[in-house]
Protein backbone atom coordinates (compact mmCIF):
# COMPACT_ATOMS: atom_id res chain seq x y z
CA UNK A 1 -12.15 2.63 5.48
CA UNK A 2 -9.54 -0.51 5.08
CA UNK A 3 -6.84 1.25 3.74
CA UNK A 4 -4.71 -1.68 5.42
CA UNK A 5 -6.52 -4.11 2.89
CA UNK A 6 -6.51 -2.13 -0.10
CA UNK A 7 -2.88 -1.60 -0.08
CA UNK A 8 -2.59 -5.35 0.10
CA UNK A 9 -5.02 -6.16 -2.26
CA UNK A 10 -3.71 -3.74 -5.17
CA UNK A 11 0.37 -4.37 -4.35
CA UNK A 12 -0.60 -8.45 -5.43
CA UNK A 13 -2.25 -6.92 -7.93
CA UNK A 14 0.93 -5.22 -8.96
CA UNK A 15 2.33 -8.40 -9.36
CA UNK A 16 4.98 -7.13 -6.05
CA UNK A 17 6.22 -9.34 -3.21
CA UNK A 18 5.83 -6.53 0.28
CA UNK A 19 9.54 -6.85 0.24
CA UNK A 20 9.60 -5.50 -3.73
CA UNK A 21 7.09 -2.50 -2.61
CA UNK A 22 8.26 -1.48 0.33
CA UNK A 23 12.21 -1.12 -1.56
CA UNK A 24 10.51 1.02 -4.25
CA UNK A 25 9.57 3.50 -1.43
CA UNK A 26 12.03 2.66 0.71
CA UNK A 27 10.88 1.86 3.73
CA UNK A 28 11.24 -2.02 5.55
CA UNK A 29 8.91 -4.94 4.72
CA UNK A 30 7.59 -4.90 8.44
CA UNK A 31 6.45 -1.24 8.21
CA UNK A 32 4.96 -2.70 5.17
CA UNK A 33 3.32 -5.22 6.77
CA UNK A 34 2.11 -2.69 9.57
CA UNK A 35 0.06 -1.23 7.31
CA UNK A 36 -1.35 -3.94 5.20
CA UNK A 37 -2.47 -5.10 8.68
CA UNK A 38 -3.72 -1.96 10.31
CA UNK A 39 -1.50 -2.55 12.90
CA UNK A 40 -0.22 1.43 11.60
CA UNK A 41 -1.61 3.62 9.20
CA UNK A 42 1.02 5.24 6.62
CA UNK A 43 1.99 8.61 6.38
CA UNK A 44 0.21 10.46 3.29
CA UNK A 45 3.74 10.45 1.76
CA UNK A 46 3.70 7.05 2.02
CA UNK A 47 0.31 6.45 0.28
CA UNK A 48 1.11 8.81 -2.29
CA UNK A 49 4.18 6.90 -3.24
CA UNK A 50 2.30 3.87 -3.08
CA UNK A 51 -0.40 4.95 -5.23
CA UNK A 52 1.99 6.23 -7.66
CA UNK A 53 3.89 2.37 -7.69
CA UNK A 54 0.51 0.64 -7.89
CA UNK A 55 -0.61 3.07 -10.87
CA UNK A 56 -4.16 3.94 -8.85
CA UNK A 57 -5.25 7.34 -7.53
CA UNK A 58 -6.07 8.03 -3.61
CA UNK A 59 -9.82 7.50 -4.69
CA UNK A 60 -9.32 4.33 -5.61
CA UNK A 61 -7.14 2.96 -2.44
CA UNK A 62 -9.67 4.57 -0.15
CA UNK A 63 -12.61 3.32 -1.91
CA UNK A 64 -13.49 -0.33 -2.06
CA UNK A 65 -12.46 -2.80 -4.07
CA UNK A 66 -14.71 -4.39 -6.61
């Protein structure tokens, strides 16, 4: 599972810059980054609120994208 990928993959498809994204759920661009990288994994919190800003369900960030 590249959750790390996914969340990078459907943010551009947002149309959001990582410093846009990671304002709307306040956390920093880095931790951002972190993630999008796997260099950490977000707390479920975190994914929810990102889920609910990219308009896709957890199914869909942990599955792969087409």
């Amino acid at each position: 599972m590249e959750i790390g990928k996914n969340l990078a993959a459907y943010r551009r498809a947002a149309g959001l810059t990582q410093k846009q994204a990671a304002t709307k759920i306040h956390v920093s661009r880095q931790c951002l980054g972190n993630w999008e990288t796997g260099r950490r994994q977000p707390r479920i919190e975190d994914i929810i609120l990102l889920c609910r800003l990219y308009g896709i369900s957890l199914d869909q960030l942990i599955g792969t994208i087409d």
